[in-house]
C-alpha atoms as a PDB file:
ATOM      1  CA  UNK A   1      24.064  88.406   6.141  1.00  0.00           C
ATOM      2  CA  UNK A   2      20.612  90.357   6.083  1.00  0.00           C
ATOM      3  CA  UNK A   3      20.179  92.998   8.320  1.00  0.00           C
ATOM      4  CA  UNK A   4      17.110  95.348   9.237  1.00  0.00           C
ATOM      5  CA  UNK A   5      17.687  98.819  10.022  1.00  0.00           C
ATOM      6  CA  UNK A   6      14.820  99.011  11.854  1.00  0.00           C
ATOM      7  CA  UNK A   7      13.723 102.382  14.170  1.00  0.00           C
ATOM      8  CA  UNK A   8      13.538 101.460  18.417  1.00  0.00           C
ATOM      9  CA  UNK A   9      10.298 104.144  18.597  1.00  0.00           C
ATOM     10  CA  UNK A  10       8.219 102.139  21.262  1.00  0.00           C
ATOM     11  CA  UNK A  11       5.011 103.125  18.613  1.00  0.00           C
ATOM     12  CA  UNK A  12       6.609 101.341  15.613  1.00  0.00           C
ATOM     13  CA  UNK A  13       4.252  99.734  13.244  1.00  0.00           C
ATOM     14  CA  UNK A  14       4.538  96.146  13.261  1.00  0.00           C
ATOM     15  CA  UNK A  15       5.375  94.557   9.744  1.00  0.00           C
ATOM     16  CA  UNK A  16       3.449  91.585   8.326  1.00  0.00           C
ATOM     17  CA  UNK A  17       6.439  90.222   6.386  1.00  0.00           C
ATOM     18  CA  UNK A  18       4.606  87.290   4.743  1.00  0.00           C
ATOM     19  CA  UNK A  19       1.858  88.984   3.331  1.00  0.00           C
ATOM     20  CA  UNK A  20       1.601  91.429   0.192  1.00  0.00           C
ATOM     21  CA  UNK A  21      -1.777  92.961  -0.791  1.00  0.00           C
ATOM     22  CA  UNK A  22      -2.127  93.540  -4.585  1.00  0.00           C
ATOM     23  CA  UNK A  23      -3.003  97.012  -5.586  1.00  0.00           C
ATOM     24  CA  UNK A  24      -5.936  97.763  -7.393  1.00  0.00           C
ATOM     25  CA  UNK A  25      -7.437  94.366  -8.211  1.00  0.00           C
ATOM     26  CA  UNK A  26      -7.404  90.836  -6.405  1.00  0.00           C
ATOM     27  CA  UNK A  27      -6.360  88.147  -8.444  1.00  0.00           C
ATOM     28  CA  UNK A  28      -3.702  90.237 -11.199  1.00  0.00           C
ATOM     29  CA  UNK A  29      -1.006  90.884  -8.609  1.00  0.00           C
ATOM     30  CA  UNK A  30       2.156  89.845  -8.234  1.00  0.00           C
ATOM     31  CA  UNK A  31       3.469  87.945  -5.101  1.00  0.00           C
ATOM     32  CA  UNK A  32       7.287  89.069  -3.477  1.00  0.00           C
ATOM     33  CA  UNK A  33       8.735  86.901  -1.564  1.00  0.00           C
ATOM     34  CA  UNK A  34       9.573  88.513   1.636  1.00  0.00           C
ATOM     35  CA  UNK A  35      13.067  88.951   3.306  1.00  0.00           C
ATOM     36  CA  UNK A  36      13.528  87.877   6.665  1.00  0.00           C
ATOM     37  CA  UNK A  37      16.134  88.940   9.000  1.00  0.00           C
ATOM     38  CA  UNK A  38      16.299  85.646  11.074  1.00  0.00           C
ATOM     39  CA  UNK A  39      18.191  82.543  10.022  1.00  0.00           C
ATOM     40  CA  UNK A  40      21.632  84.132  10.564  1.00  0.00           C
ATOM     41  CA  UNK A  41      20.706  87.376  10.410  1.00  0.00           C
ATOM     42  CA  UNK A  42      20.679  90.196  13.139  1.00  0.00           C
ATOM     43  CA  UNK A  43      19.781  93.621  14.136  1.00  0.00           C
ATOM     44  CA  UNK A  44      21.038  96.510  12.954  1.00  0.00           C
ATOM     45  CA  UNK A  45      21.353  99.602  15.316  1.00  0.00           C
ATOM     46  CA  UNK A  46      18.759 102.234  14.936  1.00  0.00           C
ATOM     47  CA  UNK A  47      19.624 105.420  13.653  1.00  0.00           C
ATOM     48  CA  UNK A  48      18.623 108.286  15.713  1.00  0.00           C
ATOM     49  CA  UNK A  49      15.011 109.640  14.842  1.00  0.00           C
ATOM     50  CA  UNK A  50      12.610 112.944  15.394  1.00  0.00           C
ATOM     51  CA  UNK A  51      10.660 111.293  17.858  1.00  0.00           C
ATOM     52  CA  UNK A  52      11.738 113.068  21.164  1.00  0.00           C
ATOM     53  CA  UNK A  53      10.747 116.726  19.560  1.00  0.00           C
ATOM     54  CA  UNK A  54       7.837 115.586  17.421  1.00  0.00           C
ATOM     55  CA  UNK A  55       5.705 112.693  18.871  1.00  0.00           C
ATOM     56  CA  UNK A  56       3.578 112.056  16.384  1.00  0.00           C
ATOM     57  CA  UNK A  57       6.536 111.011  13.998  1.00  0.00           C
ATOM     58  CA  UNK A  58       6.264 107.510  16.330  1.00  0.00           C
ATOM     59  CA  UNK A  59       3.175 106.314  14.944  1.00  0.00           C
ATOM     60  CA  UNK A  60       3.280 108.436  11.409  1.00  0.00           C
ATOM     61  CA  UNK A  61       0.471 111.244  11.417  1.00  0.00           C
ATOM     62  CA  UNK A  62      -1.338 110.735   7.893  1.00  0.00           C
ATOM     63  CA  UNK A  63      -4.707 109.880   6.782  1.00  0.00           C
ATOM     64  CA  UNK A  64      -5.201 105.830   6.287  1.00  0.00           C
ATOM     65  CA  UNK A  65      -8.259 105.983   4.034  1.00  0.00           C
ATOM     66  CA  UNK A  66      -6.866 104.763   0.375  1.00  0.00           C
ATOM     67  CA  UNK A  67      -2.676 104.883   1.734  1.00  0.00           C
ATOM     68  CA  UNK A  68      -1.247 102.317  -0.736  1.00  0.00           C
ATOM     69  CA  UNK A  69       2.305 102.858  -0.271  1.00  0.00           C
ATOM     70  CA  UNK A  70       4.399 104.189   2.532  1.00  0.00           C
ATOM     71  CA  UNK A  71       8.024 103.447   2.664  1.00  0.00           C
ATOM     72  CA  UNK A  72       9.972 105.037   5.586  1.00  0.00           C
ATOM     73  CA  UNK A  73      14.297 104.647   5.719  1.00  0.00           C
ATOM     74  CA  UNK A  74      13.932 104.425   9.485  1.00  0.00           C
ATOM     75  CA  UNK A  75      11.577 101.249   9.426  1.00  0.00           C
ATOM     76  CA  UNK A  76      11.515  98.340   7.046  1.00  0.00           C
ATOM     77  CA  UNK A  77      14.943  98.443   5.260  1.00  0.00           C
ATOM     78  CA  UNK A  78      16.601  94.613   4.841  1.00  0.00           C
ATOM     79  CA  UNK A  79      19.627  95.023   3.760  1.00  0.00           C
ATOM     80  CA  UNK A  80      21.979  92.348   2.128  1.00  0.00           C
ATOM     81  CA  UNK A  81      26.027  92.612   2.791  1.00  0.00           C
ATOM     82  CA  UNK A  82      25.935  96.297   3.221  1.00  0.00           C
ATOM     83  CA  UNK A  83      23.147  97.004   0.718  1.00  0.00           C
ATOM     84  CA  UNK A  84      19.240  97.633   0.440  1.00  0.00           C
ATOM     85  CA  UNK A  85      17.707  94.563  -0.658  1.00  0.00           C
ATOM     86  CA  UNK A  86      14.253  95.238   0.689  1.00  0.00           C
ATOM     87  CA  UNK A  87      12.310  98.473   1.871  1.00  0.00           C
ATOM     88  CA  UNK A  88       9.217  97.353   3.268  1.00  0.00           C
ATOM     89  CA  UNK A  89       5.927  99.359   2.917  1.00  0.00           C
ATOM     90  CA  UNK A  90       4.349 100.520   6.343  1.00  0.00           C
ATOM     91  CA  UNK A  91       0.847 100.812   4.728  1.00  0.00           C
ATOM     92  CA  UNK A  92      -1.925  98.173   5.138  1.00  0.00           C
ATOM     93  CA  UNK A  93      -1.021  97.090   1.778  1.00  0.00           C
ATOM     94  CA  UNK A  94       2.313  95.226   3.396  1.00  0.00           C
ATOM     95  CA  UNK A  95       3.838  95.408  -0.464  1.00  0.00           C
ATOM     96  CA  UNK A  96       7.705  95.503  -1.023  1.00  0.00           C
ATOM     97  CA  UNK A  97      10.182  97.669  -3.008  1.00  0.00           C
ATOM     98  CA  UNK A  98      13.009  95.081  -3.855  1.00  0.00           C
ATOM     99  CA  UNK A  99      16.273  94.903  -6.250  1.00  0.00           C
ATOM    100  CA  UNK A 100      17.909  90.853  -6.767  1.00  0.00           C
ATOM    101  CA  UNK A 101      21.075  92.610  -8.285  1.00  0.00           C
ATOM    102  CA  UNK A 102      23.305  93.815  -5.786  1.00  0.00           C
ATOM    103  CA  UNK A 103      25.072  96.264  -8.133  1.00  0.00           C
ATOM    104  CA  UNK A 104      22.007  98.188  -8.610  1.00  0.00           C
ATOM    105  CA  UNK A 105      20.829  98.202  -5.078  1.00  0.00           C
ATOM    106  CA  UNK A 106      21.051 101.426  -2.789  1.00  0.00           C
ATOM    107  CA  UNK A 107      22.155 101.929   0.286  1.00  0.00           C
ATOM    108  CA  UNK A 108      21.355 102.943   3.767  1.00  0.00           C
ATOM    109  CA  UNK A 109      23.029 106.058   4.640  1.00  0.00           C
ATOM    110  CA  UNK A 110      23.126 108.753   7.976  1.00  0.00           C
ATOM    111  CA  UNK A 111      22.161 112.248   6.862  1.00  0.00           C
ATOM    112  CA  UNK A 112      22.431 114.686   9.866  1.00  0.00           C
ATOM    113  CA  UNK A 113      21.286 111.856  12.195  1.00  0.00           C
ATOM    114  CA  UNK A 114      18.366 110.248  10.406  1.00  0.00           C
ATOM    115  CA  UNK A 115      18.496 107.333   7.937  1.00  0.00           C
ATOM    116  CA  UNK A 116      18.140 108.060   4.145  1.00  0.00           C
ATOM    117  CA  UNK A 117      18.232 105.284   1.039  1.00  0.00           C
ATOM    118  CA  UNK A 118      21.119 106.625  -1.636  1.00  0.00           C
ATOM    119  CA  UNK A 119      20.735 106.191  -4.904  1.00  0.00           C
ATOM    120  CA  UNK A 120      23.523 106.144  -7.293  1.00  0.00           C
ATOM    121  CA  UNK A 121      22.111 108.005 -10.487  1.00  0.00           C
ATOM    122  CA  UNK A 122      23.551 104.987 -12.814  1.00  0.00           C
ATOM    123  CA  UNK A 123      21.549 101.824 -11.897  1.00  0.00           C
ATOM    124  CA  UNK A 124      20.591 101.837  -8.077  1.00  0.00           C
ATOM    125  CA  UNK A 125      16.607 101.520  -8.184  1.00  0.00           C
ATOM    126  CA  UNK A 126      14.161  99.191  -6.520  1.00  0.00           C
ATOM    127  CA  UNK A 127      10.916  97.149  -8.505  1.00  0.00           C
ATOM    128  CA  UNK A 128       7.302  97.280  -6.798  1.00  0.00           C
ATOM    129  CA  UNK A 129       4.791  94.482  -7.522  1.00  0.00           C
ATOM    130  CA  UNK A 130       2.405  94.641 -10.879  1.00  0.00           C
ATOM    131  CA  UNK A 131      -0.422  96.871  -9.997  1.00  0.00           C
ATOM    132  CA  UNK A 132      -1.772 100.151  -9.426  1.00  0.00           C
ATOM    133  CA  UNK A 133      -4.881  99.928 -11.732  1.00  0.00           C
ATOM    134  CA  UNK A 134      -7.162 102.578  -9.898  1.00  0.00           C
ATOM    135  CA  UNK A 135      -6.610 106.258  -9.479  1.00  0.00           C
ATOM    136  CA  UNK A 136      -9.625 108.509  -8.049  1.00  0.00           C
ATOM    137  CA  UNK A 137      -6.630 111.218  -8.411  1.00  0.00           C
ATOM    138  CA  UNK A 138      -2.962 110.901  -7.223  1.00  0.00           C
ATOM    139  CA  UNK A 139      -0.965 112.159  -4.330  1.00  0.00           C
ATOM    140  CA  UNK A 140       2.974 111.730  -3.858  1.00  0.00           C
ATOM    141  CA  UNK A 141       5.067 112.576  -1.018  1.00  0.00           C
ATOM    142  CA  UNK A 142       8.782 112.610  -0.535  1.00  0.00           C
ATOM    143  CA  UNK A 143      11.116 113.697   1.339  1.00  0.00           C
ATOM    144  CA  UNK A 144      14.678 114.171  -0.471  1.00  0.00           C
ATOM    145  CA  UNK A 145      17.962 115.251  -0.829  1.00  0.00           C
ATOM    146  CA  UNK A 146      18.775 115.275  -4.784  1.00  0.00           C
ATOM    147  CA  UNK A 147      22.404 115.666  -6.257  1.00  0.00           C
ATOM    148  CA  UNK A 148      22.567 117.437  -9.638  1.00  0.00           C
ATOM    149  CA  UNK A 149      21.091 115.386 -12.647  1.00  0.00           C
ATOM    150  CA  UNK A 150      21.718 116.724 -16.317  1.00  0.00           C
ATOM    151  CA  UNK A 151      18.389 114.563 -17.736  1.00  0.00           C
ATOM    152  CA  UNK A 152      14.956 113.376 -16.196  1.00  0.00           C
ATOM    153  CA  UNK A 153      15.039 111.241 -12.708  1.00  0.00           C
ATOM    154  CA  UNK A 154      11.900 109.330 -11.262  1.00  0.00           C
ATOM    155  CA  UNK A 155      11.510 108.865  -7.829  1.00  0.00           C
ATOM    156  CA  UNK A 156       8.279 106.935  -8.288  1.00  0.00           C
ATOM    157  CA  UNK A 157       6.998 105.812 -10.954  1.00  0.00           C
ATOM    158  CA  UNK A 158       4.294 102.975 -12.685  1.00  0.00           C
ATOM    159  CA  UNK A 159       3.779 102.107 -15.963  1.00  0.00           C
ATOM    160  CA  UNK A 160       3.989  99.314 -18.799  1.00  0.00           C
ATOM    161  CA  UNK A 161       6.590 100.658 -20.428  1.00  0.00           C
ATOM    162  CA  UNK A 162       8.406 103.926 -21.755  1.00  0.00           C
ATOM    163  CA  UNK A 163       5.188 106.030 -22.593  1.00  0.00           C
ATOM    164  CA  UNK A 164       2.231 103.479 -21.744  1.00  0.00           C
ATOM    165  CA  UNK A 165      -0.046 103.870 -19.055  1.00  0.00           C
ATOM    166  CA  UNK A 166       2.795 105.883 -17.312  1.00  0.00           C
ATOM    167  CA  UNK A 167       2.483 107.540 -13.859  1.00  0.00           C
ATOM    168  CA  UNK A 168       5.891 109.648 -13.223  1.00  0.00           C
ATOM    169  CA  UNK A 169       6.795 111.893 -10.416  1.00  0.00           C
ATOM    170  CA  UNK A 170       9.965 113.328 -10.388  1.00  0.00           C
ATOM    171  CA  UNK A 171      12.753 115.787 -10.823  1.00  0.00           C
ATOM    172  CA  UNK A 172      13.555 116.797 -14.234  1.00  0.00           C
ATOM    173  CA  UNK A 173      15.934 119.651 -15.571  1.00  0.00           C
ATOM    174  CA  UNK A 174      16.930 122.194 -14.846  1.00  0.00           C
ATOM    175  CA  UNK A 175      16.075 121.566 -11.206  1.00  0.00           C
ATOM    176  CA  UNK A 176      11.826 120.920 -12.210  1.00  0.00           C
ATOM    177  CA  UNK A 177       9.381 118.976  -9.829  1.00  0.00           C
ATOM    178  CA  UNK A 178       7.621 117.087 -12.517  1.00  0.00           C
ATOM    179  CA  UNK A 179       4.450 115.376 -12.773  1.00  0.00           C
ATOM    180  CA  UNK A 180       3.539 112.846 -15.669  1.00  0.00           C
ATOM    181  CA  UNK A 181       0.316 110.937 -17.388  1.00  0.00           C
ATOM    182  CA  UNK A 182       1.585 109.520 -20.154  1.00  0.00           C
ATOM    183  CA  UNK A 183       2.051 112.343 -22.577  1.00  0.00           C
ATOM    184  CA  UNK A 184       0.872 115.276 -20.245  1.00  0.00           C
ATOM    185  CA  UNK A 185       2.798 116.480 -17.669  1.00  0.00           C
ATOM    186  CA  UNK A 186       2.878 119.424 -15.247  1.00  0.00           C
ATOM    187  CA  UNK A 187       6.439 120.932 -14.476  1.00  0.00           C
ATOM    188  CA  UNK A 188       7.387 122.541 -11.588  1.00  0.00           C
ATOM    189  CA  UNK A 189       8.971 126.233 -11.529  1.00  0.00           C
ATOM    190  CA  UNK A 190      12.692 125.921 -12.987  1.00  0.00           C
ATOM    191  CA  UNK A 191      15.343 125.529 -10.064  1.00  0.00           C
ATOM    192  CA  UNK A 192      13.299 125.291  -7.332  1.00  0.00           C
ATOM    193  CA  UNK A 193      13.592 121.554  -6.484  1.00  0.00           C
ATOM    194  CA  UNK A 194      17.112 122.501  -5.681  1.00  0.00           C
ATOM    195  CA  UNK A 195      19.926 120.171  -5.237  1.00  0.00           C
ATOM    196  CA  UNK A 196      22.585 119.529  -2.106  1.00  0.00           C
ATOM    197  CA  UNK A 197      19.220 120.494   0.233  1.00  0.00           C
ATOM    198  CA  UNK A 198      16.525 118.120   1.775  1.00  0.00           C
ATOM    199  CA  UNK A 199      13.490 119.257   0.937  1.00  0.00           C
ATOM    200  CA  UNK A 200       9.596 117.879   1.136  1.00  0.00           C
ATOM    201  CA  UNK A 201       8.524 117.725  -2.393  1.00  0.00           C
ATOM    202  CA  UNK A 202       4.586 116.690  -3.381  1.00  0.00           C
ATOM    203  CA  UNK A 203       2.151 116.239  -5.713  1.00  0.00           C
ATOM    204  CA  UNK A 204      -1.591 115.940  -5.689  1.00  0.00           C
ATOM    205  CA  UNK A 205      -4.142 115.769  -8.613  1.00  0.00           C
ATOM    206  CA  UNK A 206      -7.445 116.037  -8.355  1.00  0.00           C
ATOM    207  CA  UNK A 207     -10.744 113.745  -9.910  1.00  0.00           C
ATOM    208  CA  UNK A 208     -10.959 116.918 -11.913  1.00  0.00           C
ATOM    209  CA  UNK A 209      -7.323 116.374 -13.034  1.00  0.00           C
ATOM    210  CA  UNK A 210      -6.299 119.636 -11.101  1.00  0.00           C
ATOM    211  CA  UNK A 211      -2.750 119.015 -10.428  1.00  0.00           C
ATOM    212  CA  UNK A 212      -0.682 121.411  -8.032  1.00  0.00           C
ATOM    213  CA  UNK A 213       3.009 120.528  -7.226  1.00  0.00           C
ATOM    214  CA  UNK A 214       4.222 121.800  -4.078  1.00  0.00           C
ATOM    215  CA  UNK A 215       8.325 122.312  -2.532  1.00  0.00           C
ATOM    216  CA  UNK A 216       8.047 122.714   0.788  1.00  0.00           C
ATOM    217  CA  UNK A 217       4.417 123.160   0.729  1.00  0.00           C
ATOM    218  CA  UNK A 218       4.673 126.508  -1.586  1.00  0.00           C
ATOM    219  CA  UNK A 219       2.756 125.894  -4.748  1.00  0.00           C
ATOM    220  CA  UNK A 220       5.745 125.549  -7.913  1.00  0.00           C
ATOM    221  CA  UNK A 221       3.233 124.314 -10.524  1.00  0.00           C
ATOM    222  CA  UNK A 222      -0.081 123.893 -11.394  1.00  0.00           C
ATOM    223  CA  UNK A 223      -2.143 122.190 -14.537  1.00  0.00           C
ATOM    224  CA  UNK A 224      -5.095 120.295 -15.690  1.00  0.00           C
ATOM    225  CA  UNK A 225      -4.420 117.138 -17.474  1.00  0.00           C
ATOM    226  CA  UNK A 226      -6.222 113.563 -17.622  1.00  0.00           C
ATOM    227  CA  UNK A 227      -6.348 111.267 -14.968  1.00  0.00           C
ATOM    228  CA  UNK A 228      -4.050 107.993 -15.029  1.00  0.00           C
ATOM    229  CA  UNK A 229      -5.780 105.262 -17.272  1.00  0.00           C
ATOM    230  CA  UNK A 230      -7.718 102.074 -15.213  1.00  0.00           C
ATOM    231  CA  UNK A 231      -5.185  99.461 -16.367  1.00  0.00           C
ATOM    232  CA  UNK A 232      -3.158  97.091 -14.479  1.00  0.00           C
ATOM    233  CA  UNK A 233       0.902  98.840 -14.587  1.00  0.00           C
ATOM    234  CA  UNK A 234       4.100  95.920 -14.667  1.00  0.00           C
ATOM    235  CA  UNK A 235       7.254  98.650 -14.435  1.00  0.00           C
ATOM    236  CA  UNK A 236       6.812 100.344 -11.090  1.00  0.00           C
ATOM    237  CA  UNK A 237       9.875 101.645  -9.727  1.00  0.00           C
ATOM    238  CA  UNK A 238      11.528 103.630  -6.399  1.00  0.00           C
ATOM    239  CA  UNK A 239      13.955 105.419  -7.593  1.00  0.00           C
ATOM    240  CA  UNK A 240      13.954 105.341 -11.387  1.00  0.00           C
ATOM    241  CA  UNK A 241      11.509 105.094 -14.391  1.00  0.00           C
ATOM    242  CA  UNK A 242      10.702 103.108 -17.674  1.00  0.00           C
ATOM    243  CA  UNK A 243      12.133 105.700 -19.899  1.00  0.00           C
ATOM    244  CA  UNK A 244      15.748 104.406 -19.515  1.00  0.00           C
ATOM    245  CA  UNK A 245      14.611 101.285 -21.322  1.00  0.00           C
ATOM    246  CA  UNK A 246      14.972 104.279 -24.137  1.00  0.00           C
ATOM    247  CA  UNK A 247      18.125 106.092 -24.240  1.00  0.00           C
ATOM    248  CA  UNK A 248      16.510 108.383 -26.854  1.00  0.00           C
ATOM    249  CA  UNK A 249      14.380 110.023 -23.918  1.00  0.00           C
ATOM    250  CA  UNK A 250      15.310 112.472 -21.369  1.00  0.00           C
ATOM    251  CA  UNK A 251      15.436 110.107 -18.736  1.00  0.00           C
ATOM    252  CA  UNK A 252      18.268 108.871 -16.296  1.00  0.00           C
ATOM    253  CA  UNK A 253      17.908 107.009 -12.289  1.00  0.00           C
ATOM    254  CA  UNK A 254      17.409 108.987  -9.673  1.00  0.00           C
ATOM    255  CA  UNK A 255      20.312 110.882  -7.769  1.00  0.00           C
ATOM    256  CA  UNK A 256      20.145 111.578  -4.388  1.00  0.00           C
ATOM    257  CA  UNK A 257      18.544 110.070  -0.836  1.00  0.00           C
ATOM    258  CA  UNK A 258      15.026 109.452  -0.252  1.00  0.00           C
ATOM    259  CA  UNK A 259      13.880 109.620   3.551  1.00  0.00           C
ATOM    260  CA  UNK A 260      10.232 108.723   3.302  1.00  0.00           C
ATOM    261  CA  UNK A 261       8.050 108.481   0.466  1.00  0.00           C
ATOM    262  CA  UNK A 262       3.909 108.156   0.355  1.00  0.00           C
ATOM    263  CA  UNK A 263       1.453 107.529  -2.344  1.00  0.00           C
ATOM    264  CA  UNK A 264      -2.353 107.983  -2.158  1.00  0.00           C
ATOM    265  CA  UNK A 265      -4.086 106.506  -5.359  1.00  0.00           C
ATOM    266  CA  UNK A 266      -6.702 109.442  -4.474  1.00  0.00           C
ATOM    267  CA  UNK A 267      -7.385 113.148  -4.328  1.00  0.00           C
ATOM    268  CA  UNK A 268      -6.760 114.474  -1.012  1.00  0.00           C
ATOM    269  CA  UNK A 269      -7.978 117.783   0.798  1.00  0.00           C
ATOM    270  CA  UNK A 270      -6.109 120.390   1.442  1.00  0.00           C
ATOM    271  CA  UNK A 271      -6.702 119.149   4.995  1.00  0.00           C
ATOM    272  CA  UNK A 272      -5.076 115.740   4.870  1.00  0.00           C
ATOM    273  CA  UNK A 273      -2.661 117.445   2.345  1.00  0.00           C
ATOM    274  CA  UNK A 274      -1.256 119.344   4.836  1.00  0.00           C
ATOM    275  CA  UNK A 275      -1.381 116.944   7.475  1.00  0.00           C
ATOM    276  CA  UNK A 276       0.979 115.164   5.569  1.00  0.00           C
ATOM    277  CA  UNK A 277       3.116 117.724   5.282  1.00  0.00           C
ATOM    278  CA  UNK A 278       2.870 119.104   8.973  1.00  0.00           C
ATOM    279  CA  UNK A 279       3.944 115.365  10.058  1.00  0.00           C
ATOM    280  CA  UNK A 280       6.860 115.235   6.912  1.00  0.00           C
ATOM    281  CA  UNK A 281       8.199 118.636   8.213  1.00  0.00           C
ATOM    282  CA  UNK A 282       8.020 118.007  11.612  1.00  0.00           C
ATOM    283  CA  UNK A 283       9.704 114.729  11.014  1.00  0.00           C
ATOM    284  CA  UNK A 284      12.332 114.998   8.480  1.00  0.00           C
ATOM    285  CA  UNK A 285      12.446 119.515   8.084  1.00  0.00           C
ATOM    286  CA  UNK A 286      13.306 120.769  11.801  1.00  0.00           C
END
């Protein structure tokens, strides 16, 4: 039986089910077919959310121009027999993170009253449609609660493989934020992205390739490198990243929850950057 775990807020964004907007280009996408709770299948009771101290976590206070992806655990999760099948995306964009296998699929957990997806560390991850050709700049956003990993977890990542066209943003050792373009990267200052502790990690990069990684929204690493390539990406990924096609790379699944993560295919300002973060810490922080 599927089940949404849907959020009661009387502002909730409606979802367009049927529909998923290709990133980046208009006829090289790649259709998923949606899953629907009806035909057998029922609603699942909300989890408790921030709504009644911080109103504008009902509607979701962030900048819409260029959102492309916006998954939140307390909307849009289908879940099959106990598992996540399905995490919807609450941007325009209507895409869908999915996983067919149930073995690998997370879960939908309570973390001091709001809902979280858990990920395993050994095989729990969820695909994204082909896409994400365009970057004017980059900006991530999550909000997470890691366990200890000895190697290098993505929490999202595109590419076409392990070291091609690939767009990582992570948590790597010992205890890094991490930011990736191919073979240039940014780290993050060494055990700050601590684990056992929920904590708003980000990254933007600017059309000057100015990238500053942020815990928290205290600066942990800065760098200039090159901005992703213009090239249509097949291995996108919540929750892991290409490199564990190679076991000779530093690279394992992701270990932890995720609460809500965002992607901007652009540079933001510091204005919209901390918007986001004013809404994430409001939200997911107090």
């Amino acid at each position: 039986m599927l089940a949404t775990a849907l959020s009661t807020a009387a502002c909730e964004l409606s979802l367009d089910l049927d529909r998923y907007a290709f990133l980046g280009s208009e006829d090289a996408g790649q259709d998923v077919a949606p899953l629907s709770p009806t035909d057998g299948g029922e609603i699942a009771p909300a989890e408790p959310d921030a709504s009644a101290s911080c109103p504008s976590c009902m509607t979701g206070d962030v900048p819409a121009d260029g959102l492309s992806l916006w998954f939140m655990a307390d909307r849009g999760v289908i879940e099959s027999e106990g598992r996540v099948a399905s995490w919807q995306d609450q941007s325009t964009n209507r895409l869908a993170a999915v996983q067919g296998a149930p073995s690998d699929m997370p879960t939908l957990v309570s973390r001091n009253g709001m809902p979280m997806l858990s990920f395993d560390g050994s095989g729990d991850a969820l695909i994204l449609p082909n896409g994400f050709v365009s970057f004017a700049g980059t900006a991530f956003f999550a909000v997470v609660e890691a366990e200890p990993n000895e190697l290098c977890a993505g929490i999202l990542h595109f590419s076409n493989g392990a070291d091609v066209a690939d767009v990582e943003f992570g948590r790597h050792r010992p205890n890094r934020l991490y930011y990736e373009v191919v073979g240039d990267f940014v780290e993050g200052t060494e055990q700050a992205f601590q684990a056992g502790r929920r904590v708003l990690v980000s990254v933007v990069q600017a059309t000057t390739g100015a990238v500053e990684l942020r815990i928290d929204g205290s600066l942990t690493g800065s760098k200039v490198i090159p901005l992703p390539a213009s090239v249509q990406r097949t291995q996108n990924y919540v929750g892991r990243n290409a490199y564990t096609l190679d076991q000779g790379e530093c690279t394992m699944f992701f270990r932890g929850a995720i609460g809500e993560l965002i992607f901007y295919p652009r540079e933001l300002t510091a204005a919209e950057r901390q918007r986001i973060e004013r809404y994430l810490t409001e939200k997911w922080l107090r």
